[in-house]
PDB file of N, CA and C in Angstrom:
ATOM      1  N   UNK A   1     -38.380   1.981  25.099  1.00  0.00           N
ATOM      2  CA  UNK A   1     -37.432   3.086  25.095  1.00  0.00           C
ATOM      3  C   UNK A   1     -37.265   3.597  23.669  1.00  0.00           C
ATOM      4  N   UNK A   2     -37.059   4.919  23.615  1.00  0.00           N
ATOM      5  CA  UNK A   2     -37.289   5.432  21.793  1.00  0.00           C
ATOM      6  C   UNK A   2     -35.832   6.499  22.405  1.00  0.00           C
ATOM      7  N   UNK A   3     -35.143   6.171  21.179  1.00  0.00           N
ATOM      8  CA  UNK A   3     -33.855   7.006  21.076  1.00  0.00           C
ATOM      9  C   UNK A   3     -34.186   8.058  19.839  1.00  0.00           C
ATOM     10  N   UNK A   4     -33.883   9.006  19.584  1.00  0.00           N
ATOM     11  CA  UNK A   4     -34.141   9.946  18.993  1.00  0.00           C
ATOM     12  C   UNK A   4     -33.053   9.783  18.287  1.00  0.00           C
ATOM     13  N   UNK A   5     -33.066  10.393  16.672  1.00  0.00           N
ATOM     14  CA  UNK A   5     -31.438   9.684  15.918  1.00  0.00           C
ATOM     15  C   UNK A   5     -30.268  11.020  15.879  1.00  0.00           C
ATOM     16  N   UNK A   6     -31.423  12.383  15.935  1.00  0.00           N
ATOM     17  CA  UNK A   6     -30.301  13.649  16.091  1.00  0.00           C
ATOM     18  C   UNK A   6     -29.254  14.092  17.195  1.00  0.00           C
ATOM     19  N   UNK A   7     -30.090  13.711  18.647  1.00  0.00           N
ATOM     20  CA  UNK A   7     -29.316  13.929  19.756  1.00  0.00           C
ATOM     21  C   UNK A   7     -27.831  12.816  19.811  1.00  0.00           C
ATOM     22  N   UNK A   8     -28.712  11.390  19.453  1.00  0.00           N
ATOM     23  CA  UNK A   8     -27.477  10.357  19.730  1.00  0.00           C
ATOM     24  C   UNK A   8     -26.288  10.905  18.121  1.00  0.00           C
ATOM     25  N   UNK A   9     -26.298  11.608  17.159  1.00  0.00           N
ATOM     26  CA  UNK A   9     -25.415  11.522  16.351  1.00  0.00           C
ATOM     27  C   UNK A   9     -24.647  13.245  16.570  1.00  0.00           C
ATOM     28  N   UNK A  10     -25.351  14.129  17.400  1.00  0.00           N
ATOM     29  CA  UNK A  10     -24.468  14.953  17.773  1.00  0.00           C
ATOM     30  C   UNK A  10     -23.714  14.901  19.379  1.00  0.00           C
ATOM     31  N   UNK A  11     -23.962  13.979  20.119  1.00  0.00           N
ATOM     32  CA  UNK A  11     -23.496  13.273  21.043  1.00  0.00           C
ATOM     33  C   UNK A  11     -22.446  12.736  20.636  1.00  0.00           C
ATOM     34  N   UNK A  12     -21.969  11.633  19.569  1.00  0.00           N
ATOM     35  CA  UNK A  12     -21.139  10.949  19.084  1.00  0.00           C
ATOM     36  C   UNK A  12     -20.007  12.305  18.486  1.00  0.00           C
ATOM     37  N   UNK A  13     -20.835  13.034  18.012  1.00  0.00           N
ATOM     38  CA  UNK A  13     -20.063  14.254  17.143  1.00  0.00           C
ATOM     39  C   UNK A  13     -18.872  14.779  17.896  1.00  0.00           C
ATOM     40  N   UNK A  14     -19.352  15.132  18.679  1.00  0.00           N
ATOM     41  CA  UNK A  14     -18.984  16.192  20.242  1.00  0.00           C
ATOM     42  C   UNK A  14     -18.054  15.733  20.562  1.00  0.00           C
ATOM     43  N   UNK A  15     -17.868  14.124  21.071  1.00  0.00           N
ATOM     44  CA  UNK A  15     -17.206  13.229  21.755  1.00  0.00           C
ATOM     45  C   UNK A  15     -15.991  13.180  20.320  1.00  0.00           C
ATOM     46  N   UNK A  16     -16.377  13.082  19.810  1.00  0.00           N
ATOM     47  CA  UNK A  16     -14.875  12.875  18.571  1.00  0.00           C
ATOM     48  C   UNK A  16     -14.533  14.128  18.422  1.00  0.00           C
ATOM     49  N   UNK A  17     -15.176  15.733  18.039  1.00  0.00           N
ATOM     50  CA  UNK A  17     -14.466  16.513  17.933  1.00  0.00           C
ATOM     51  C   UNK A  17     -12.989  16.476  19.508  1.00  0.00           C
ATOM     52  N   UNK A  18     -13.721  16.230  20.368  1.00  0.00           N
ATOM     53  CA  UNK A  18     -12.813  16.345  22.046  1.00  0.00           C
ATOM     54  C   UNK A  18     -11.314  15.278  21.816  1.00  0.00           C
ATOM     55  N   UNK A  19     -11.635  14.347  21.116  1.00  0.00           N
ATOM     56  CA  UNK A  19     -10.875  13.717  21.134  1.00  0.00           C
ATOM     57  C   UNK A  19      -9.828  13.916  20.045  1.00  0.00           C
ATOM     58  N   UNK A  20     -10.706  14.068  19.060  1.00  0.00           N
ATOM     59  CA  UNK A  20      -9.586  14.607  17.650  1.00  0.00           C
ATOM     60  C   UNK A  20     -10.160  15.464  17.276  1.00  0.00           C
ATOM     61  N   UNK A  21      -9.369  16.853  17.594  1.00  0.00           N
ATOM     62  CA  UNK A  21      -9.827  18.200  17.006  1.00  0.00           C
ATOM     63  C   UNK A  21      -9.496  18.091  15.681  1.00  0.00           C
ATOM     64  N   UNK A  22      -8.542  17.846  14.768  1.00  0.00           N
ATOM     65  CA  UNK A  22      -8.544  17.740  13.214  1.00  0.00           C
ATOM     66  C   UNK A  22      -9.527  17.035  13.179  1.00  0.00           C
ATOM     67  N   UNK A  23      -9.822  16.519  13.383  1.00  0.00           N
ATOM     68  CA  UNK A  23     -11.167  15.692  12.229  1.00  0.00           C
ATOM     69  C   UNK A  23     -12.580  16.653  12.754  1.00  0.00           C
ATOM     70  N   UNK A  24     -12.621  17.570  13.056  1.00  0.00           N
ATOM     71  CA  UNK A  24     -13.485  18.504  13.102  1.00  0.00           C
ATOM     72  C   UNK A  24     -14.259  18.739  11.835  1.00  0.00           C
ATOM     73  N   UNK A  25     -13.568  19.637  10.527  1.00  0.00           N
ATOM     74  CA  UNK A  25     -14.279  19.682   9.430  1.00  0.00           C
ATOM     75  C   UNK A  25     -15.017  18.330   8.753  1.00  0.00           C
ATOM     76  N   UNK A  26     -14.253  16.992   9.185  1.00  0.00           N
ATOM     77  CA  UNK A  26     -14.972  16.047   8.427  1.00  0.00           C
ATOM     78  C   UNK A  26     -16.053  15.978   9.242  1.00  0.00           C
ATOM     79  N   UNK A  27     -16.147  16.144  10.489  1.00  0.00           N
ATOM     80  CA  UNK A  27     -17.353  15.171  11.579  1.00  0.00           C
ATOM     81  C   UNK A  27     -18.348  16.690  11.162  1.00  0.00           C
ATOM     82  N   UNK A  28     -18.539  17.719  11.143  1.00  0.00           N
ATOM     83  CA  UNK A  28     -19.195  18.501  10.797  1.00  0.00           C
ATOM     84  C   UNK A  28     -19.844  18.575   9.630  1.00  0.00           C
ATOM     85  N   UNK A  29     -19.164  18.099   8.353  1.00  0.00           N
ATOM     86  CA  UNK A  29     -19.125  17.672   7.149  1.00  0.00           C
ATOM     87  C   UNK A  29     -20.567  16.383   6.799  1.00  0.00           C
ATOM     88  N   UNK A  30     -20.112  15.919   7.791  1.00  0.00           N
ATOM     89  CA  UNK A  30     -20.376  13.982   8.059  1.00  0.00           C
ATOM     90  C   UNK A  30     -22.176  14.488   9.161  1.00  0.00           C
ATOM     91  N   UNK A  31     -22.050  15.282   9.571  1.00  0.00           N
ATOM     92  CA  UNK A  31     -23.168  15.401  10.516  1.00  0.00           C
ATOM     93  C   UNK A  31     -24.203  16.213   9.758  1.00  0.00           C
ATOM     94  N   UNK A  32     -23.475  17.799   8.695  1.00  0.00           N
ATOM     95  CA  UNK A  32     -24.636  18.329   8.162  1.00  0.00           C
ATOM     96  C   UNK A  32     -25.050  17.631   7.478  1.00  0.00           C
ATOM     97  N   UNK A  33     -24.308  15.958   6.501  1.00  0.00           N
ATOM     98  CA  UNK A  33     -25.169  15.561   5.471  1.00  0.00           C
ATOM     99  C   UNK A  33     -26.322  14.761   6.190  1.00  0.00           C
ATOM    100  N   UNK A  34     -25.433  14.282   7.454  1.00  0.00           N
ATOM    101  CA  UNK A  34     -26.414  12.959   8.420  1.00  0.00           C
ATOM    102  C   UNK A  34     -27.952  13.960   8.539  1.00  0.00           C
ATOM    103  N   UNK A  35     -27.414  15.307   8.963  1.00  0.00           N
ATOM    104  CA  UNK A  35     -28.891  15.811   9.403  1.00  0.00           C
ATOM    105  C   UNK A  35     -29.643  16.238   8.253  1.00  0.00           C
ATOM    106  N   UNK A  36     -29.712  16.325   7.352  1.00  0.00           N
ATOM    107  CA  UNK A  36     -29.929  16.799   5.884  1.00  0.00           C
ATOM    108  C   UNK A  36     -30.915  15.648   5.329  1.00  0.00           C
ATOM    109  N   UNK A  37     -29.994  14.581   5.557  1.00  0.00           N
ATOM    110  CA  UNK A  37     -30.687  13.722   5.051  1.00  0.00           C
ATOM    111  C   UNK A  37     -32.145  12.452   5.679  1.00  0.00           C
ATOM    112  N   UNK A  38     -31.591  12.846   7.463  1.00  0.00           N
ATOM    113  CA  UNK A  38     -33.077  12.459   8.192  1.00  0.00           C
ATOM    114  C   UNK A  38     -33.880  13.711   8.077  1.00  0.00           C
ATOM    115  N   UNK A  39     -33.930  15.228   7.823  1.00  0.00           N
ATOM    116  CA  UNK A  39     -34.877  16.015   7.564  1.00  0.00           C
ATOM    117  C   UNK A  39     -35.671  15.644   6.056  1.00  0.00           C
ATOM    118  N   UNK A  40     -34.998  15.217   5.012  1.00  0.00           N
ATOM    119  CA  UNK A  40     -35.381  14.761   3.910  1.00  0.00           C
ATOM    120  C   UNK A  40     -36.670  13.740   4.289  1.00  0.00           C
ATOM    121  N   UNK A  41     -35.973  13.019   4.519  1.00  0.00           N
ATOM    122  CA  UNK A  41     -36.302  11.463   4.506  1.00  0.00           C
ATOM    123  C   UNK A  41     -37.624  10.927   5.962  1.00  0.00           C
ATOM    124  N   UNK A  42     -37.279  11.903   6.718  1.00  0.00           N
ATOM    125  CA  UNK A  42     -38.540  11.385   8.170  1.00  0.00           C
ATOM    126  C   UNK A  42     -37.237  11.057   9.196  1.00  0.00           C
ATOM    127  N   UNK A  43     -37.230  11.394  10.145  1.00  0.00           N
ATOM    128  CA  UNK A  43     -36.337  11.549  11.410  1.00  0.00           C
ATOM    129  C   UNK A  43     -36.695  10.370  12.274  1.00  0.00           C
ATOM    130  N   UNK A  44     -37.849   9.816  12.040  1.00  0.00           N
ATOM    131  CA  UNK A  44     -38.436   9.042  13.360  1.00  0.00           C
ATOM    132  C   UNK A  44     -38.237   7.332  13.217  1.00  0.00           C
ATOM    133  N   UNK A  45     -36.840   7.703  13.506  1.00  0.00           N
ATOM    134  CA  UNK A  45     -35.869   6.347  13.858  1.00  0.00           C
ATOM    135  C   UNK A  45     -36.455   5.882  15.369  1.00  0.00           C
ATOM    136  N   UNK A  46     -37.078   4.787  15.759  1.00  0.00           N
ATOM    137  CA  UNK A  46     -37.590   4.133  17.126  1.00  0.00           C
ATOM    138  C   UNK A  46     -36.727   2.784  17.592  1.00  0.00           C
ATOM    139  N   UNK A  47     -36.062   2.680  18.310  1.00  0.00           N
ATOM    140  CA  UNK A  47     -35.131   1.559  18.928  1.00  0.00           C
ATOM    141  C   UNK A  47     -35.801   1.247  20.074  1.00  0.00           C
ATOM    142  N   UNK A  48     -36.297  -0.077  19.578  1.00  0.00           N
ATOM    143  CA  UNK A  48     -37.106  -0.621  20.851  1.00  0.00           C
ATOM    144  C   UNK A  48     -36.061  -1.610  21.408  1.00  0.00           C
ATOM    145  N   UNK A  49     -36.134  -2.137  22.832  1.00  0.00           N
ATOM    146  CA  UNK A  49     -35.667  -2.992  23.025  1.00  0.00           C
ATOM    147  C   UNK A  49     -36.737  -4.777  23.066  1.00  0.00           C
TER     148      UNK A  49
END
């Protein structure tokens, strides 16, 4: 099974903006650097079981 690391960290995103709308600017904040920095770096995070 291969999890992809962008879908599962805007999944997580989503789910916290719903729950706590103030913390919106940080989780947005917190997600452009997350995605910034697997485009840098190589995206291809693989979680095997």
């Amino acid at each position: 099974m291969t999890i992809s690391l962008t879908p599962l960290i805007s999944l997580i995103a989503g789910i916290l903006v719903l729950l706590v709308p103030r913390l919106l600017n940080y989780i947005v904040a917190v997600y452009l650097i997350v995605i910034g920095l697997v485009g840098l770096f190589g995206g291809n995070i693989n979680i095997t079981p």
